[in-house]
N, C-alpha and C. Protein backbone atom coordinates (compact mmCIF):
# COMPACT_ATOMS: atom_id res chain seq x y z
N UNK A 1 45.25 -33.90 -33.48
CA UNK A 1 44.51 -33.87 -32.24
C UNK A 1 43.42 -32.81 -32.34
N UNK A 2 42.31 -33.39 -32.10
CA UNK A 2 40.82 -32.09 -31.74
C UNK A 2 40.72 -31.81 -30.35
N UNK A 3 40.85 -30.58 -30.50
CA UNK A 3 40.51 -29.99 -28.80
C UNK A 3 39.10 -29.19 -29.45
N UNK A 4 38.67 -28.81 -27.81
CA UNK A 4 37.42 -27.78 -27.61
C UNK A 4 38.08 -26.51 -27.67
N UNK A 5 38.00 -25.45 -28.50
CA UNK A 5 38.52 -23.95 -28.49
C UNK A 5 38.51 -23.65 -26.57
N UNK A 6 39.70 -22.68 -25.92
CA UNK A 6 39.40 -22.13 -24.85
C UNK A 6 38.60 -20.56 -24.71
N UNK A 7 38.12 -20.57 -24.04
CA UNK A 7 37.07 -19.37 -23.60
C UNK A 7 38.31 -18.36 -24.89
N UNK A 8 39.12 -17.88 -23.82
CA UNK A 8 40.21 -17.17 -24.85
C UNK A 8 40.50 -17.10 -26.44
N UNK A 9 40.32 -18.36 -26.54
CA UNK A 9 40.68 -18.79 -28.29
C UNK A 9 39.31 -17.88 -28.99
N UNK A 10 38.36 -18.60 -28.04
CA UNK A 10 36.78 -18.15 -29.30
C UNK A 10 36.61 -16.38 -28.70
N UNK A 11 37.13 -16.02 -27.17
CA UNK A 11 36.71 -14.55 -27.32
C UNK A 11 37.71 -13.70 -28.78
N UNK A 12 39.32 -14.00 -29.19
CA UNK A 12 39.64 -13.58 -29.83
C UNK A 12 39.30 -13.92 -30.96
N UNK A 13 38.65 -14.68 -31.59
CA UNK A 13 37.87 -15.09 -33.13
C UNK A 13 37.19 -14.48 -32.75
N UNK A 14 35.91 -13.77 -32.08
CA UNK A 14 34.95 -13.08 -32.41
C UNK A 14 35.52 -11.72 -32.22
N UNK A 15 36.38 -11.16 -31.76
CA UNK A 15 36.72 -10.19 -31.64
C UNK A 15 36.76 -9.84 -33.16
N UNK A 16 37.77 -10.56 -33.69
CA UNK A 16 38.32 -9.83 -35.14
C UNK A 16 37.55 -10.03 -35.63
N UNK A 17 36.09 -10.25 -35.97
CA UNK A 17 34.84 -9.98 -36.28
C UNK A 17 34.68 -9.12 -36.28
N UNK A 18 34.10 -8.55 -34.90
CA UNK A 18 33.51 -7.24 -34.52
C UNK A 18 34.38 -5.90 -34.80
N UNK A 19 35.38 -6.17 -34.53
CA UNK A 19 37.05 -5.42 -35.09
C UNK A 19 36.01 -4.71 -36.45
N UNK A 20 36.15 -5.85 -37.34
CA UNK A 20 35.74 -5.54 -38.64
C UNK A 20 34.88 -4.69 -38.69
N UNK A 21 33.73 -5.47 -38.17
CA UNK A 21 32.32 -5.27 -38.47
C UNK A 21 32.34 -3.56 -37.56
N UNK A 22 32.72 -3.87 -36.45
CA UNK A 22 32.19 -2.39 -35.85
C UNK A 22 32.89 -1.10 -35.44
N UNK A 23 34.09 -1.83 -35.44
CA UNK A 23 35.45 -0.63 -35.40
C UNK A 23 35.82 -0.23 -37.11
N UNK A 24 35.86 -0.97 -37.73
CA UNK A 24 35.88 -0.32 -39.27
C UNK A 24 34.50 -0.12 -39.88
N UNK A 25 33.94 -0.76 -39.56
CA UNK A 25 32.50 -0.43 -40.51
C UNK A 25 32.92 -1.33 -41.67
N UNK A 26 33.47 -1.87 -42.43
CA UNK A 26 32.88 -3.02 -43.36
C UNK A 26 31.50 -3.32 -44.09
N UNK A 27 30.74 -3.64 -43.03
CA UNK A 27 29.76 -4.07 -43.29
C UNK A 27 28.82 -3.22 -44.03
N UNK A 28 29.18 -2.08 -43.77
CA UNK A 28 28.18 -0.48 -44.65
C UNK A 28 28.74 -0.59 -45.55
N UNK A 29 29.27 -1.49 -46.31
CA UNK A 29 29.35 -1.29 -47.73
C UNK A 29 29.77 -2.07 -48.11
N UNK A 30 29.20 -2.02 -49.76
CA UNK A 30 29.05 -3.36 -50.56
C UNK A 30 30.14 -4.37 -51.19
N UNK A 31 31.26 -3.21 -51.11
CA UNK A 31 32.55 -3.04 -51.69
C UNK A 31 33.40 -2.36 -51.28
N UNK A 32 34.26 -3.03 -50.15
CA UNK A 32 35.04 -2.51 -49.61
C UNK A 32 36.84 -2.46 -49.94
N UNK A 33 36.64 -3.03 -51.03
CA UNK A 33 37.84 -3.18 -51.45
C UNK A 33 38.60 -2.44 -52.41
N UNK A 34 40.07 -1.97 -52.78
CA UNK A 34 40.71 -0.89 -53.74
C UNK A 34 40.06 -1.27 -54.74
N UNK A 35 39.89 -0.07 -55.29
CA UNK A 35 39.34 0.51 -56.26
C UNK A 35 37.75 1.01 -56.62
N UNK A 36 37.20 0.50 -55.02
CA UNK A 36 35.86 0.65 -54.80
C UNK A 36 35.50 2.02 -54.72
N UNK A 37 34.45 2.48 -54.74
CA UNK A 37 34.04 3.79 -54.48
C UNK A 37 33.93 4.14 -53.26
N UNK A 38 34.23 2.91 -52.23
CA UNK A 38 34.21 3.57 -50.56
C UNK A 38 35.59 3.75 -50.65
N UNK A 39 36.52 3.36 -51.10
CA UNK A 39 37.69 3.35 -50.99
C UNK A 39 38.21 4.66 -51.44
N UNK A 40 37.87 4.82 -52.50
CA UNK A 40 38.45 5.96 -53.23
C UNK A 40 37.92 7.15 -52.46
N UNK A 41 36.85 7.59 -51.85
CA UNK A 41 35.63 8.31 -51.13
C UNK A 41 36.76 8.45 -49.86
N UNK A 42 37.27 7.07 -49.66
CA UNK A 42 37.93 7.71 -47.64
C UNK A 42 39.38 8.32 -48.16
N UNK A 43 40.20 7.76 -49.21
CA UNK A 43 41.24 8.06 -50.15
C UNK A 43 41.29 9.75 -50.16
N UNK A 44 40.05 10.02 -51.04
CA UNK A 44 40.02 11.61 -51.40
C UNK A 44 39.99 12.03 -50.10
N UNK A 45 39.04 12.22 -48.46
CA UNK A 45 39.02 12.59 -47.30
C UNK A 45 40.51 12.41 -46.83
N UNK A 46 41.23 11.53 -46.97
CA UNK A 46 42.66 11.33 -46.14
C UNK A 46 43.41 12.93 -47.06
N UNK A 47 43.46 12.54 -48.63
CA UNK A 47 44.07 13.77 -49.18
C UNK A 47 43.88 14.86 -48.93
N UNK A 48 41.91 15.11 -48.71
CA UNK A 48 42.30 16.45 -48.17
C UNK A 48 42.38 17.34 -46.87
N UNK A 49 41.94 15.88 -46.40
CA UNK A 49 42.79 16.20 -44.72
C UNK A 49 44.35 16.52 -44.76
N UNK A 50 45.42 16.01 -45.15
CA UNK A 50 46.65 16.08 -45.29
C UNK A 50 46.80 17.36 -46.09
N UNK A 51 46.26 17.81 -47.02
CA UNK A 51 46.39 18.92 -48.02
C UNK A 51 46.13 20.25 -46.72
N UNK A 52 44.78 20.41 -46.01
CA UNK A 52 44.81 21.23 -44.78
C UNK A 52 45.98 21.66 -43.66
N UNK A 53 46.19 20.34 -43.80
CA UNK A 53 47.45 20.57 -42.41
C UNK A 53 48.69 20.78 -43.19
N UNK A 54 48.92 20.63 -44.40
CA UNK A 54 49.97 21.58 -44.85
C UNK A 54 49.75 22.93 -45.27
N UNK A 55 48.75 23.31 -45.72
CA UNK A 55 48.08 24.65 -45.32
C UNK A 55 48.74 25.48 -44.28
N UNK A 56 48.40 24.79 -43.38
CA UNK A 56 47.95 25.14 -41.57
C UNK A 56 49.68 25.29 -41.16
N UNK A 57 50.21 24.59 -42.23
CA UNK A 57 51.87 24.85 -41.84
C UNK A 57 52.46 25.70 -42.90
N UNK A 58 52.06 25.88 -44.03
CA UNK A 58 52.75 26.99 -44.73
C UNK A 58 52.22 28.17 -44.12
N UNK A 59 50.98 28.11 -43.55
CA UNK A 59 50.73 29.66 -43.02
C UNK A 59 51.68 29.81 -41.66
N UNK A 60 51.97 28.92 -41.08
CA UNK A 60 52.33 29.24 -39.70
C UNK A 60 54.51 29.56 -40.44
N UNK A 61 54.75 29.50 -41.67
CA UNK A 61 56.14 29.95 -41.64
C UNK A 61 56.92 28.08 -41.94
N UNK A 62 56.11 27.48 -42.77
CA UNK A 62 56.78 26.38 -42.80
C UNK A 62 56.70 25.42 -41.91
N UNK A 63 57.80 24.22 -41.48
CA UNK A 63 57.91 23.15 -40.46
C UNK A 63 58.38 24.34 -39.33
N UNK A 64 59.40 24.92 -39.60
CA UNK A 64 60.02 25.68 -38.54
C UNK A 64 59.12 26.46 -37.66
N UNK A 65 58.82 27.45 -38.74
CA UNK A 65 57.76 28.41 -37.89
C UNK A 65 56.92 27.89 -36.96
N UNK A 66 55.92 26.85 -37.49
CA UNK A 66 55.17 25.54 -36.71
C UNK A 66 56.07 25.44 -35.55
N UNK A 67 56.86 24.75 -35.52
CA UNK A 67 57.56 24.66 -34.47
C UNK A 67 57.96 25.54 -33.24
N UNK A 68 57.88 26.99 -33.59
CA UNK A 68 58.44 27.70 -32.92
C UNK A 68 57.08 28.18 -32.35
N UNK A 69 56.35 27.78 -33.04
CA UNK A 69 55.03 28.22 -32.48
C UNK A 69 54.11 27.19 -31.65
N UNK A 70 54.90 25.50 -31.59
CA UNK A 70 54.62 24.87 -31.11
C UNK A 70 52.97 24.20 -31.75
N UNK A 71 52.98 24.21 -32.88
CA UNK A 71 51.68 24.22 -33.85
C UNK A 71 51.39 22.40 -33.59
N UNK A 72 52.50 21.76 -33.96
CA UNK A 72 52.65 20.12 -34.50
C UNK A 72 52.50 20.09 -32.76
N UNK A 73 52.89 20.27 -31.70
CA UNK A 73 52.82 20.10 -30.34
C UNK A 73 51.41 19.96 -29.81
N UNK A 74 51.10 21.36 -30.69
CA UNK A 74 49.30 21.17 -30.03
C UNK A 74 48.57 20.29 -30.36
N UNK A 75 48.83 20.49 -31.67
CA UNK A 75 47.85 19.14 -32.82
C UNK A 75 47.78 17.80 -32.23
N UNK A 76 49.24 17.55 -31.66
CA UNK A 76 49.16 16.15 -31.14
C UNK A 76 48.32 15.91 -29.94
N UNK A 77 48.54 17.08 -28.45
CA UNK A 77 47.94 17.06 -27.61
C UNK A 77 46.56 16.90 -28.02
N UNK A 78 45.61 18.44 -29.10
CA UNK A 78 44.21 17.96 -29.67
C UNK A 78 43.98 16.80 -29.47
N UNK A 79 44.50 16.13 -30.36
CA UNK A 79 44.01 14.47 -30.96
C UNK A 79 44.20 13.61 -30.05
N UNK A 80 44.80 13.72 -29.45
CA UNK A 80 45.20 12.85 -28.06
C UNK A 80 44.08 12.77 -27.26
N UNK A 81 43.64 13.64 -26.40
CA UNK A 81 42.55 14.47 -25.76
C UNK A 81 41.11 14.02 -26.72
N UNK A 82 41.16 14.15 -27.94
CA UNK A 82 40.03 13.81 -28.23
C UNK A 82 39.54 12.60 -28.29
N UNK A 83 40.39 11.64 -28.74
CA UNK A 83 40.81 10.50 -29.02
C UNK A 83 40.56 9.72 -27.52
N UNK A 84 41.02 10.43 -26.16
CA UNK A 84 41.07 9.69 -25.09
C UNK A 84 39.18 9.67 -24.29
N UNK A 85 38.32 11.51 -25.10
CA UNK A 85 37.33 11.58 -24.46
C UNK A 85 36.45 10.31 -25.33
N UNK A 86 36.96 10.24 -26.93
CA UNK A 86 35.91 9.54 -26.99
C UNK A 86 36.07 8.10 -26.79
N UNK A 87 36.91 7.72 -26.33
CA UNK A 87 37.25 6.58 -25.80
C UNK A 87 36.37 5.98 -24.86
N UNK A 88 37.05 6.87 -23.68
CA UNK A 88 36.37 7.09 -22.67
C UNK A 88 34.72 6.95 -22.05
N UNK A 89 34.01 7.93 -22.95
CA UNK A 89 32.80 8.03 -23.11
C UNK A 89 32.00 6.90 -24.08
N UNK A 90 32.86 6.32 -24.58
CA UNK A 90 31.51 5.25 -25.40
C UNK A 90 31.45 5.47 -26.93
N UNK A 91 31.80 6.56 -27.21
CA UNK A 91 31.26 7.21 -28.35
C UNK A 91 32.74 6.69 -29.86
N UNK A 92 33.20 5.88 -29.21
CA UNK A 92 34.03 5.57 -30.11
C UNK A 92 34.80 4.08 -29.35
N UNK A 93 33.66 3.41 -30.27
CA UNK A 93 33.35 1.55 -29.74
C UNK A 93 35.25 1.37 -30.41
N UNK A 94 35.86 0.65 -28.76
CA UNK A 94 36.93 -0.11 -29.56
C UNK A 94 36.53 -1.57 -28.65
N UNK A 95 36.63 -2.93 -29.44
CA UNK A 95 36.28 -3.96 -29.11
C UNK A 95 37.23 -4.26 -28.45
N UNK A 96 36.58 -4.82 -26.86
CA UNK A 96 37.94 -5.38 -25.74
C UNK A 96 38.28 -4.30 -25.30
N UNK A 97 38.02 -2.71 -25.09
CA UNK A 97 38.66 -2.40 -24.35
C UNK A 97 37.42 -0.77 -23.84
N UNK A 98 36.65 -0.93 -24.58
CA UNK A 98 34.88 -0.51 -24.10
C UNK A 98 33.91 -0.54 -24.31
N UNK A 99 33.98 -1.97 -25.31
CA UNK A 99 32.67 -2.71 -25.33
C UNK A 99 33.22 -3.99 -25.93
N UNK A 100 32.51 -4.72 -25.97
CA UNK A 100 32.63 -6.40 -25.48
C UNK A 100 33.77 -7.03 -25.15
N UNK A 101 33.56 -6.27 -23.57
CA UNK A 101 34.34 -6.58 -22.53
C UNK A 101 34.11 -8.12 -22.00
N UNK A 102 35.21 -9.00 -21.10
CA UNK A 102 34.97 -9.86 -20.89
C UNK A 102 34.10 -10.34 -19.56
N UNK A 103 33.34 -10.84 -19.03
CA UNK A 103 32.49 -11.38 -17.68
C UNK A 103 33.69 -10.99 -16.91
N UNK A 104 34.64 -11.14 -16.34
CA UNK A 104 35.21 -11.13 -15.15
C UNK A 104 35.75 -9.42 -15.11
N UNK A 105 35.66 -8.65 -16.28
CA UNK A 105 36.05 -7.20 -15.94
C UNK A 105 34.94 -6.13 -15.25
N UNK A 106 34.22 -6.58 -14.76
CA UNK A 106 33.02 -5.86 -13.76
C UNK A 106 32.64 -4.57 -14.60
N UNK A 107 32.48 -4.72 -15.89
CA UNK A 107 31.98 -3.36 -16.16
C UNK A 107 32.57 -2.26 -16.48
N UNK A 108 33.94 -2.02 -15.87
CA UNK A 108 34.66 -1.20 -15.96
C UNK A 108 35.30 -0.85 -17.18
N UNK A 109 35.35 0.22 -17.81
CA UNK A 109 36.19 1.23 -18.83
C UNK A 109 37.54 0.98 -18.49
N UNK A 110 38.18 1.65 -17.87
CA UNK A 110 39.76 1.70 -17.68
C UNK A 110 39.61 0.96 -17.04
N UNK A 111 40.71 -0.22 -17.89
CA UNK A 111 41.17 -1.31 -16.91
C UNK A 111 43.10 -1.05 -16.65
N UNK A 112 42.72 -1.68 -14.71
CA UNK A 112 44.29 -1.06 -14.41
C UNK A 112 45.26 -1.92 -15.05
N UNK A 113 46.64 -0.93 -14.75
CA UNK A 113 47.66 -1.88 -15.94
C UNK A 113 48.78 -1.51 -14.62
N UNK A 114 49.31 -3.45 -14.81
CA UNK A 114 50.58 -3.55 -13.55
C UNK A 114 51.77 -3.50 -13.66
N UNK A 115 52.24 -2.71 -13.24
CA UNK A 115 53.31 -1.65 -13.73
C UNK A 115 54.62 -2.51 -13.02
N UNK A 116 55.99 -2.91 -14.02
CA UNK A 116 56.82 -3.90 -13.04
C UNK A 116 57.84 -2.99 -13.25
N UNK A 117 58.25 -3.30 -12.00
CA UNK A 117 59.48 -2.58 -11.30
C UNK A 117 60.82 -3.17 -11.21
N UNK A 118 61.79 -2.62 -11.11
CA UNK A 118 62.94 -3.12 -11.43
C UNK A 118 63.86 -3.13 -9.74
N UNK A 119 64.56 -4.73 -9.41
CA UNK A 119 65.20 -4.35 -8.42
C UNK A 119 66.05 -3.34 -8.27
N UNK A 120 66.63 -3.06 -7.11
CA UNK A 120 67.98 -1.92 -7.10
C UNK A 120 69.01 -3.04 -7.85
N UNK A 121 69.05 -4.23 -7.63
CA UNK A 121 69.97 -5.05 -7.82
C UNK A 121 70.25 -5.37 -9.42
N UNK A 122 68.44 -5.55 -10.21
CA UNK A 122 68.37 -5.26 -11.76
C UNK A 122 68.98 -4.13 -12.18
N UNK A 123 68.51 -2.98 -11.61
CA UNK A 123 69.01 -1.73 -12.49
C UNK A 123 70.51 -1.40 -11.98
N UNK A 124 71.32 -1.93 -10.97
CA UNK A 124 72.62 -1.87 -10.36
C UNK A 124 73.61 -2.60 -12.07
N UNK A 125 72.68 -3.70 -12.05
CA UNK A 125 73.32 -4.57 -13.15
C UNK A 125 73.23 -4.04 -14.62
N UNK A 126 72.03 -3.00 -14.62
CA UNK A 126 71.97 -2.57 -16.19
C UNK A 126 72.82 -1.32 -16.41
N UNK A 127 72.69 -0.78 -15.08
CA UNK A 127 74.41 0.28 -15.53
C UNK A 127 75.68 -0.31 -15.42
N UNK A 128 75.88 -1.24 -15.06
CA UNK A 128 77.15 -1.87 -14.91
C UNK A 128 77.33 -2.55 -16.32
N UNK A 129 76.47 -2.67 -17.16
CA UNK A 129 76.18 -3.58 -18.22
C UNK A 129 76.50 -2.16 -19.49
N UNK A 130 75.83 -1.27 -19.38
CA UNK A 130 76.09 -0.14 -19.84
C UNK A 130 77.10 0.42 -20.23
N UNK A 131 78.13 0.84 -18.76
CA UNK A 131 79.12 1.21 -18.44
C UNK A 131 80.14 0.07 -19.44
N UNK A 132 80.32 -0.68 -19.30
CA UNK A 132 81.02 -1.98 -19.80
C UNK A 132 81.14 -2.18 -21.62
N UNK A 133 79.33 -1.78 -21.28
CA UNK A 133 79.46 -1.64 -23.33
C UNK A 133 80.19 -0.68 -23.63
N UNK A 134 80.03 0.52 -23.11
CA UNK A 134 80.83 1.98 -23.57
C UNK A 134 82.16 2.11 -23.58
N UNK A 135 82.58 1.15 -22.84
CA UNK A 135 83.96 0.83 -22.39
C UNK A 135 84.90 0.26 -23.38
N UNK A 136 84.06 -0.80 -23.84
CA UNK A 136 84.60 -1.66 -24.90
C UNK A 136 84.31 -0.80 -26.46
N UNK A 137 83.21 -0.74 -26.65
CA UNK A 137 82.92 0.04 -27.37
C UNK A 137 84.13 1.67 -28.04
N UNK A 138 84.07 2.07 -26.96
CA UNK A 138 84.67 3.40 -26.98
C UNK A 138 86.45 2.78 -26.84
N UNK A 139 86.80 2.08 -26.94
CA UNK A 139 88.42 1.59 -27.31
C UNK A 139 88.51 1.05 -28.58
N UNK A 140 87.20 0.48 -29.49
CA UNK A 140 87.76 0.22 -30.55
C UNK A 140 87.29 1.47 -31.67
N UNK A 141 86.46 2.01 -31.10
CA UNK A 141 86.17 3.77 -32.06
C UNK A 141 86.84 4.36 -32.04
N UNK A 142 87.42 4.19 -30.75
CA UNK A 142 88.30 5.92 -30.35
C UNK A 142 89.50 5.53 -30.17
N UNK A 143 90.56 5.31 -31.43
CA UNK A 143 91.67 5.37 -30.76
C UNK A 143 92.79 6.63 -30.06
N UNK A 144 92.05 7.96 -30.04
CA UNK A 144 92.46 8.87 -29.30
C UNK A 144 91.22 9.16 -28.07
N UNK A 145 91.25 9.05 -26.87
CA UNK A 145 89.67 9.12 -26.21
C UNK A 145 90.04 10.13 -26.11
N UNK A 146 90.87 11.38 -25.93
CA UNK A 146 90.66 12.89 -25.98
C UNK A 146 89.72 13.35 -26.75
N UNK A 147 89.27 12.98 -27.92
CA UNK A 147 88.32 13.27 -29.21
C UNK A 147 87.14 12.73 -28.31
N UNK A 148 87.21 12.18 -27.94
CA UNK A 148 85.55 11.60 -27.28
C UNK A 148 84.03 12.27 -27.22
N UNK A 149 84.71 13.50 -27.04
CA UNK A 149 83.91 14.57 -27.01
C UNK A 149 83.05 15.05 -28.39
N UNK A 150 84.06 15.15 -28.98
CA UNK A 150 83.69 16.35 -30.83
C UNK A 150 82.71 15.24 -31.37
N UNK A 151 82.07 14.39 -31.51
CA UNK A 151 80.91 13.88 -32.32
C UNK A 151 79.58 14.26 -31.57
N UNK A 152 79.71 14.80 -30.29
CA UNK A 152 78.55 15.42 -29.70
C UNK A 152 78.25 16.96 -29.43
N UNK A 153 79.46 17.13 -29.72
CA UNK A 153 79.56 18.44 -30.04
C UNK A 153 78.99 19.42 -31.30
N UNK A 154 79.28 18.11 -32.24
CA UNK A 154 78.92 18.56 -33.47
C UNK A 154 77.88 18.28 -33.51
N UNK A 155 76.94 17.58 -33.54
CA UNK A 155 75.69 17.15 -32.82
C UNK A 155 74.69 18.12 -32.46
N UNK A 156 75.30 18.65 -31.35
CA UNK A 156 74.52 20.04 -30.59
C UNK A 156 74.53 21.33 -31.97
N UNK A 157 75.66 21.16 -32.13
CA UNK A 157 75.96 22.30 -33.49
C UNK A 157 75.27 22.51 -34.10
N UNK A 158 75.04 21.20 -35.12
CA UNK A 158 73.76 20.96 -36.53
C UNK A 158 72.50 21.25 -35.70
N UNK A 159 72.29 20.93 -34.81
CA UNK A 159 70.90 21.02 -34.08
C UNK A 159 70.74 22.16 -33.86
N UNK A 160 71.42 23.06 -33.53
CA UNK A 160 71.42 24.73 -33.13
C UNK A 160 70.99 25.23 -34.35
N UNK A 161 71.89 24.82 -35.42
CA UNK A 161 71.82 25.55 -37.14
C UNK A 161 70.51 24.99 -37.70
N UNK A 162 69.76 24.01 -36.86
CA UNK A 162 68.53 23.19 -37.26
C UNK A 162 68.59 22.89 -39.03
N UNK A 163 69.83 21.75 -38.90
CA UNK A 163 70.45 21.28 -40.37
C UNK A 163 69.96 19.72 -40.21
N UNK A 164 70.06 18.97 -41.17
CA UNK A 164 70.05 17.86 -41.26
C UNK A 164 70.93 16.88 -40.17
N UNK A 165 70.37 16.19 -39.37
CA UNK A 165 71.12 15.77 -38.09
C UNK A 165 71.74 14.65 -38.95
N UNK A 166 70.91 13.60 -39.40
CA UNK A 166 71.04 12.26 -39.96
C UNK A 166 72.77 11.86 -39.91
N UNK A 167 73.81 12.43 -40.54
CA UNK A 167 74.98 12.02 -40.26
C UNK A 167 75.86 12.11 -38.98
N UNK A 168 75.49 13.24 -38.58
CA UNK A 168 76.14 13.36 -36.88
C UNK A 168 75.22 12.79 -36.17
N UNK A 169 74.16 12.22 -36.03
CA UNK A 169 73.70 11.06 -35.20
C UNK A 169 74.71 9.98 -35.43
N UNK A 170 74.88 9.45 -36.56
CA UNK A 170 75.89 8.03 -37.42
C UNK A 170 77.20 7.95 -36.44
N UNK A 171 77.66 9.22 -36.20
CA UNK A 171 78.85 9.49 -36.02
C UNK A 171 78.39 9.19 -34.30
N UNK A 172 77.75 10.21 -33.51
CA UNK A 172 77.64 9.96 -32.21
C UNK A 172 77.40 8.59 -31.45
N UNK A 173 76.43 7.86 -32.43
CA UNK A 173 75.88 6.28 -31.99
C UNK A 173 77.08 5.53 -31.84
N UNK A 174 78.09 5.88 -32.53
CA UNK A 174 79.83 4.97 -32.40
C UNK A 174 80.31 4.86 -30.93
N UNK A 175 80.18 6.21 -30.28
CA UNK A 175 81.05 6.18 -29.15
C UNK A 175 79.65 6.97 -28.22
N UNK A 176 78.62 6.75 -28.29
CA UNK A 176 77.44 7.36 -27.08
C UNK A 176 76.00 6.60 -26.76
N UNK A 177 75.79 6.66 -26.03
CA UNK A 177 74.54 5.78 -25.32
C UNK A 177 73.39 6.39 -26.01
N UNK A 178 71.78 5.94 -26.26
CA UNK A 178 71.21 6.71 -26.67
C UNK A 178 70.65 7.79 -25.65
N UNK A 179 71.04 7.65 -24.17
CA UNK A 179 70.81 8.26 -23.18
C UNK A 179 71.85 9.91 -23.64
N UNK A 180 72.38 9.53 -23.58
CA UNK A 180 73.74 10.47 -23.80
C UNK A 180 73.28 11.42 -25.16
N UNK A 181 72.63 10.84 -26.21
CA UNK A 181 72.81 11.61 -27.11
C UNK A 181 71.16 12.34 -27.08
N UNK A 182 70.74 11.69 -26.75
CA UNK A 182 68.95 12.08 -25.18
C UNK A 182 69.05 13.43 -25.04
N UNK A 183 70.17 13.67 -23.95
CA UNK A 183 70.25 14.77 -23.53
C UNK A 183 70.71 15.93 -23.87
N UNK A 184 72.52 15.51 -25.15
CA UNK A 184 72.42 16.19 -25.53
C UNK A 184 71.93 17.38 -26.45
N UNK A 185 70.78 16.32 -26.81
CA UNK A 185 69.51 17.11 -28.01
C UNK A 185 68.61 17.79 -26.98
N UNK A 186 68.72 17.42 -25.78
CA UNK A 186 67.43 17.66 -24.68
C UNK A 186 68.49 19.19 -24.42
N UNK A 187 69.40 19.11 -24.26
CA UNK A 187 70.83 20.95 -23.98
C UNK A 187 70.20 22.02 -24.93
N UNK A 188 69.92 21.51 -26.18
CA UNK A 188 69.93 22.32 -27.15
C UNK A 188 68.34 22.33 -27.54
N UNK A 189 67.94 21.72 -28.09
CA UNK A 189 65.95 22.27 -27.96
C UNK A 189 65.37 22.21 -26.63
N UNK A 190 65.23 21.33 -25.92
CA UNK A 190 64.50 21.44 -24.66
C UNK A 190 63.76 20.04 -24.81
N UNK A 191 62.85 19.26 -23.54
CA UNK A 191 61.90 18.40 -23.30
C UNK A 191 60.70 18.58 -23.44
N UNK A 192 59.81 18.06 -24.19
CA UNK A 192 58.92 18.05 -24.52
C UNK A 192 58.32 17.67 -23.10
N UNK A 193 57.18 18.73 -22.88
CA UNK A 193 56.48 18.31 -21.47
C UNK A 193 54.81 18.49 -21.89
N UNK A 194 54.16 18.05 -21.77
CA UNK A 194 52.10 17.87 -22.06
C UNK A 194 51.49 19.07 -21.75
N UNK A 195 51.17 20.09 -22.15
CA UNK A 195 49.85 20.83 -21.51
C UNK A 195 49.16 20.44 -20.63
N UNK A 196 48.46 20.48 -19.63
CA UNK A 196 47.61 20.43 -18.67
C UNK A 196 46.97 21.42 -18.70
């Protein structure tokens, strides 16, 4: 069967055009492919971008030190922030979402996004659904539920000694929600909250 493309069909074929052409740049060069000299050229820039920011962390005392200094925290906020002005402003074309926008979006940059909500009656049912998994769950893990406790315990522990979590996560996911094991990491480092 031949159909006529819909408005939709042909705006997304030209998109991944322009994608190409104007969000990557492509077109500035002759040879864009591995082993090319643009390639190798953005290759060496990625290395020694990455080579800096480990720099920027052996001086600050390692991953840790960074951390305590909240180094990797900022960096992200930076880039975030920068990333959102030049968005924002024009100065960093992303296709479809601030420039070649469609006729019916009036022009507008930020377009609103509709946020769906959950009945009392949905989310009544997703803790009850919850509750139920843990239930079942936690009778065939635990055949003592007095122990229920010690895999989150230990948990908080390694996290305090800032050791390799990877196996006492293994152990907690048996008998804990990821809510549960959420918080107990949230007891012992804290929540990450944004600068303003």
């Amino acid at each position: 069967a031949i159909t006529t493309p819909t408005e939709e069909s042909v705006r997304r074929a030209v998109a991944i055009q322009l994608i190409i052409n104007r969000e990557l740049g492509l077109n500035f060069t002759e040879n864009p492919w591995q082993g090319s000299f643009a390639v190798d050229y953005l290759t060496d820039l990625v290395e020694e971008a990455v080579y800096k920011e480990f720099e920027a962390i052996s001086e600050r005392g390692g991953v840790l030190g960074a951390m305590d200094t909240m180094y990797q925290r900022g960096k992200i906020q930076e880039e975030s922030m920068y990333y959102e002005h030049k968005k924002h402003d024009g100065s960093l074309p992303l296709i479809g979402v601030n420039t070649y926008l469609p006729k019916d979006h009036a022009g507008e940059v930020a377009t609103t996004i509709e946020l769906i909500r959950s009945t009392e009656a949905e989310k009544g049912q997703q803790i009850a659904n919850v509750k139920a998994f843990q239930e079942a769950r936690n009778e065939v893990a635990l055949p003592n539920p007095a122990e229920g406790g010690k895999p989150m315990k230990r948990l908080q522990a390694i996290a305090r000694a800032r050791e390799n979590l990877f196996a006492a996560l293994m152990e907690a996911v048996k008998t804990h929600s990821l809510g549960q094991i959420s918080h107990a990491l949230y007891d012992v480092g804290g929540e990450y909250r944004r600068n303003m």
